[in-house]
Protein backbone atom coordinates (compact mmCIF):
# COMPACT_ATOMS: atom_id res chain seq x y z
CA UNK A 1 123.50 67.86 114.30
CA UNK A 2 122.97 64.68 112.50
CA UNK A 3 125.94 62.41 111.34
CA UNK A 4 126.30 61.67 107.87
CA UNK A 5 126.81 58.29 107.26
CA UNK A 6 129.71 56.43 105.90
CA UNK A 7 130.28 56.46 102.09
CA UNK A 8 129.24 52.99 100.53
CA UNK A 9 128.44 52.03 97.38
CA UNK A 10 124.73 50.96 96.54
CA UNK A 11 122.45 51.25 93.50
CA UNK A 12 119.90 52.69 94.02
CA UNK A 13 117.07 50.73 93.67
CA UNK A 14 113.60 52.20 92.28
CA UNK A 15 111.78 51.46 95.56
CA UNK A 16 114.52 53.12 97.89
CA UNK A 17 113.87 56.25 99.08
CA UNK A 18 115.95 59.11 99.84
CA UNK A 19 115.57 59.11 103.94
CA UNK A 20 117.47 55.63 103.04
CA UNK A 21 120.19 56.45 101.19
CA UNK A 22 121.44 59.16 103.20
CA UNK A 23 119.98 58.55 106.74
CA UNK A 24 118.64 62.73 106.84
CA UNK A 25 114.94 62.49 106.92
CA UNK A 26 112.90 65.16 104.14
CA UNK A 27 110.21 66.90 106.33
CA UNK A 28 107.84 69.05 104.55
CA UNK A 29 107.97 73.03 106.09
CA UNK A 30 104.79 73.92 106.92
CA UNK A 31 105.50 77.41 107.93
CA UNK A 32 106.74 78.02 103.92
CA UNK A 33 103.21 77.69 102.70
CA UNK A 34 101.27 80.16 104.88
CA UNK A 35 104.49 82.13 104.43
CA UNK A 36 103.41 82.36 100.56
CA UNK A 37 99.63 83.00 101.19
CA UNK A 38 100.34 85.67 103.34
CA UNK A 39 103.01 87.38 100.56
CA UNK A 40 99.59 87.26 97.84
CA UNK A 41 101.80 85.39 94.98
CA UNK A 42 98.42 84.39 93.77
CA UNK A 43 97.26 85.07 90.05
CA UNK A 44 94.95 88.57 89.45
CA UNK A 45 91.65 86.98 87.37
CA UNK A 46 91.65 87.56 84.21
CA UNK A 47 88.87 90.71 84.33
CA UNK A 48 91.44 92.10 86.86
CA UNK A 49 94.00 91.93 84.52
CA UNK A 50 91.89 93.35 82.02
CA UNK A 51 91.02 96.28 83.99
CA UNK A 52 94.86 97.08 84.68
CA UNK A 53 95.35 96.42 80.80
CA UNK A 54 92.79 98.93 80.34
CA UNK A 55 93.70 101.55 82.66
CA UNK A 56 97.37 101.07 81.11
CA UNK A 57 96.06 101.46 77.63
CA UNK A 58 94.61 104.74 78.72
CA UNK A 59 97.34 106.12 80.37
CA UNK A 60 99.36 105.58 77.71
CA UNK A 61 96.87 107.15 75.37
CA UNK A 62 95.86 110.61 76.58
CA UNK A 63 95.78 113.07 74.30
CA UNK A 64 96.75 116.71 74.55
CA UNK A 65 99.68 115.87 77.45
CA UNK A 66 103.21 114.46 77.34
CA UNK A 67 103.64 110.70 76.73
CA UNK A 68 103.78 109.50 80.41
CA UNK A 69 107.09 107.42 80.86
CA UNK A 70 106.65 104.23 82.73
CA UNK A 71 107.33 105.03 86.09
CA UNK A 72 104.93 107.80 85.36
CA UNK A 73 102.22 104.96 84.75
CA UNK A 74 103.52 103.34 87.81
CA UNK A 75 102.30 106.03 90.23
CA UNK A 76 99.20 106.49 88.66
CA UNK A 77 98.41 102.63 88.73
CA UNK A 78 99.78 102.40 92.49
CA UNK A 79 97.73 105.45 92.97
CA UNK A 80 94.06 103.63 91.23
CA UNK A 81 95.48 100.38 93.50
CA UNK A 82 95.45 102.28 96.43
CA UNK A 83 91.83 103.72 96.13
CA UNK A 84 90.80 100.12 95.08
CA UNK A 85 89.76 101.12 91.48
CA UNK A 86 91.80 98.10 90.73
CA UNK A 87 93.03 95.07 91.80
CA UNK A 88 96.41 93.33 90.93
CA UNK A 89 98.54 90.51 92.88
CA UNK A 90 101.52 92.63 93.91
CA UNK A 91 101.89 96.20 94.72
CA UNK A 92 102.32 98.61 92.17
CA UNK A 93 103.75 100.97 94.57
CA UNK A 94 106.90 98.89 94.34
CA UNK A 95 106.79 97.41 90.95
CA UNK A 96 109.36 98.55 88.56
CA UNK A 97 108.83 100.35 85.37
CA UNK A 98 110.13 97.31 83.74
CA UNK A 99 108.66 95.06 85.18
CA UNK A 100 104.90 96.49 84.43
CA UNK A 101 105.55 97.47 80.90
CA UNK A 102 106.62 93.56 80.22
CA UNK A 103 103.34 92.68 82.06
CA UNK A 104 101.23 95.24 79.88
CA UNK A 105 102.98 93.52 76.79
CA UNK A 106 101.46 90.38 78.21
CA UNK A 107 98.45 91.33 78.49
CA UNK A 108 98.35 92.92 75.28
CA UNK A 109 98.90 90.12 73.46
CA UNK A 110 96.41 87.94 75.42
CA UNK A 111 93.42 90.51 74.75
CA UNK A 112 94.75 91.78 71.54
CA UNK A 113 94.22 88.18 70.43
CA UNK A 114 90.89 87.29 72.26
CA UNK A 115 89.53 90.91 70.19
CA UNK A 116 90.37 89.03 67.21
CA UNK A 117 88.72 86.40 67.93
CA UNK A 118 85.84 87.08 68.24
């Protein structure tokens, strides 16, 4: 356990750094990082995203059935992800409804506006 030191007053000055002001030394946490590699919080590319868009946009389409609900879509999409038909950063299989539909809205917006465009 380290001792905090004794309350005093200084200014600090632009050059001080925090290991001395307080005496408690910042180490960086190396372990964090390959932590976050190994959870896949990277970014889909944006044809990825364009095939989930896609597959969304025709799940939410089909003619001749019941509208699908959400969770519905879910399945299916955790379903495609599973077989490798496509590729997202997290699991679907655990994704809320929510969650996905606000994502979908995203990516509406981002390829409804690159259609017009061009």
């Amino acid at each position: 356990m380290r001792r905090v030191p004794e309350f005093y007053v200084k200014h600090k000055e632009p050059d001080d750094k925090w290991w001395f002001m307080t005496n408690i030394p910042i180490e960086w946490d190396k372990e964090f990082e390959s932590k976050k590699a190994q959870e896949g919080t990277t970014r889909s590319s944006k044809y990825d995203l364009k095939v989930v868009y896609l597959a969304i946009k025709e799940l939410k389409s089909q003619k001749g059935t019941k509208n699908l609900t959400m969770a519905q879509i879910c399945q299916e999409l955790a379903k495609k992800q599973k077989s490798g038909e496509i590729v997202y950063h997290c699991d679907l299989s655990t994704a809320k409804p929510n969650t996905v539909e606000h994502a979908f809205k995203k990516m509406k917006t981002l390829f409804e506006n690159e259609e017009q465009k061009d």
